[in-house]
Protein backbone atom coordinates (compact mmCIF):
# COMPACT_ATOMS: atom_id res chain seq x y z
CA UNK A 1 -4.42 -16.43 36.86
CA UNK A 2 -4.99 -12.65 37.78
CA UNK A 3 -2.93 -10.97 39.74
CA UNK A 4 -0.40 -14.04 39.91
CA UNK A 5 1.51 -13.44 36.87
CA UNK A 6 3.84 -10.53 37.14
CA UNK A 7 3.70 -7.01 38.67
CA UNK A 8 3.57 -5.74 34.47
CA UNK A 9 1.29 -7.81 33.17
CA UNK A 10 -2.67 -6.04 34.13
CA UNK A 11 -5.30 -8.33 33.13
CA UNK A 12 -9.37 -7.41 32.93
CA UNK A 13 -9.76 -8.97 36.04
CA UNK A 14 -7.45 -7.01 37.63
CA UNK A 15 -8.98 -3.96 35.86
CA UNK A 16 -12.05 -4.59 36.85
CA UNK A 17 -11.32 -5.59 40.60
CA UNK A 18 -12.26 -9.17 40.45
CA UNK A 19 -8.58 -9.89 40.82
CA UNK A 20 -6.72 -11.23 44.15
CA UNK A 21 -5.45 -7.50 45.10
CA UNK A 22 -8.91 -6.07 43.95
CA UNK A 23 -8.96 -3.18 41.57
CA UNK A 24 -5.56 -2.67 39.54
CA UNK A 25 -4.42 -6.47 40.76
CA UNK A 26 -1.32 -7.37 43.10
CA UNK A 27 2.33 -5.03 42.71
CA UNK A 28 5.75 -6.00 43.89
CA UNK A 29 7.16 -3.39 46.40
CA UNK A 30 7.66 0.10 44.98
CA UNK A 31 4.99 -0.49 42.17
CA UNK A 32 1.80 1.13 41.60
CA UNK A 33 -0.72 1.31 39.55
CA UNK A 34 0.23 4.20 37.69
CA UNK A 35 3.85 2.54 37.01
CA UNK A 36 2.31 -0.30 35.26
CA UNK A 37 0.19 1.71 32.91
CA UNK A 38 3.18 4.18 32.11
CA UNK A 39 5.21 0.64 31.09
CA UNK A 40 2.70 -0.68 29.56
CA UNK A 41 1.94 2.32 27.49
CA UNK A 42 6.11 2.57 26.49
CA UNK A 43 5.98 -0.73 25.26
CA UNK A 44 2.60 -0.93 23.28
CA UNK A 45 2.49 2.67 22.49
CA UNK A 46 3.44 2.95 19.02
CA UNK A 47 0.75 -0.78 18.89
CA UNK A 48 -2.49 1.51 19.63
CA UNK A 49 -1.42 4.48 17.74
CA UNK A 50 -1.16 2.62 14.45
CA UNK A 51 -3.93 0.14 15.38
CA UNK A 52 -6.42 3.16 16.43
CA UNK A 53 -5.18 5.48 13.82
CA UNK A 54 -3.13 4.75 11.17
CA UNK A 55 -4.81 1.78 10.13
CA UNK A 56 -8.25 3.23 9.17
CA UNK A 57 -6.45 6.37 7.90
CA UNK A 58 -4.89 3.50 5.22
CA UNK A 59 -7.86 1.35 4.89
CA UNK A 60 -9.65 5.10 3.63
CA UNK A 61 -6.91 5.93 1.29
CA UNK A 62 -7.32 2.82 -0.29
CA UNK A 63 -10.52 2.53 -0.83
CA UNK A 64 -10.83 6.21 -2.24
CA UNK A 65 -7.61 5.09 -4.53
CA UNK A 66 -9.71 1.51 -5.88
CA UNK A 67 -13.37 3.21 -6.23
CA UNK A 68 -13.33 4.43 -9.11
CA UNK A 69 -11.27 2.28 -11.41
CA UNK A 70 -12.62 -1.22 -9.91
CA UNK A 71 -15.72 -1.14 -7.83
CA UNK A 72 -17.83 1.38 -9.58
CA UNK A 73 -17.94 -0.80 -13.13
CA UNK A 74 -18.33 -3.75 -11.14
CA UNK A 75 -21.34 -2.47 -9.46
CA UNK A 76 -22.93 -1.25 -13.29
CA UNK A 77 -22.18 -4.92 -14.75
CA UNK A 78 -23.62 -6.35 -11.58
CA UNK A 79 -26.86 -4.13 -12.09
CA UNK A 80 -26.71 -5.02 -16.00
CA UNK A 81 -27.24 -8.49 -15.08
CA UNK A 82 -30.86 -7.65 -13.25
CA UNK A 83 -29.13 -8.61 -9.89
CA UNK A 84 -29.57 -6.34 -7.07
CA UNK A 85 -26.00 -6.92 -5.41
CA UNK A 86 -23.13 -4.33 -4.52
CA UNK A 87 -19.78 -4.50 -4.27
């Protein structure tokens, strides 16, 4: 339920103002909106960084590392074979 399950917790709802305390949701005393990003941000930081960044940096290396020794041959056998298919 938006805005009824913790001060921390900011659901889309709540983001997008559809929530019971309209945009940014409902706060215990002393909390804004701005304190609930900054926590969230501490504890799924390190989460988005590798997620957003590191992951596709990896997923690049990898592929650049298995080109040439697997998926180039198996794309000339593949055209040998009179099929028109890529791997």
């Amino acid at each position: 339920m938006a805005g009824g399950d913790g001060s921390y917790r900011l659901t889309l709802p709540e983001l997008l103002g559809m929530g019971k305390g309209g945009f940014g949701g409902n706060y215990s005393a002393g909390i804004t909106f701005t304190d609930v990003m900054q926590t969230n941000l501490k504890k799924n930081g390190a989460k988005i960084v590798a997620s957003a960044v590191l992951i596709p940096m990896a997923a690049n290396v990898v592929t650049k590392l298995i080109r040439k020794p697997v998926i180039l041959p198996m794309n000339r056998a593949l055209k040998m074979t009179g099929l028109d298919v890529k791997v």
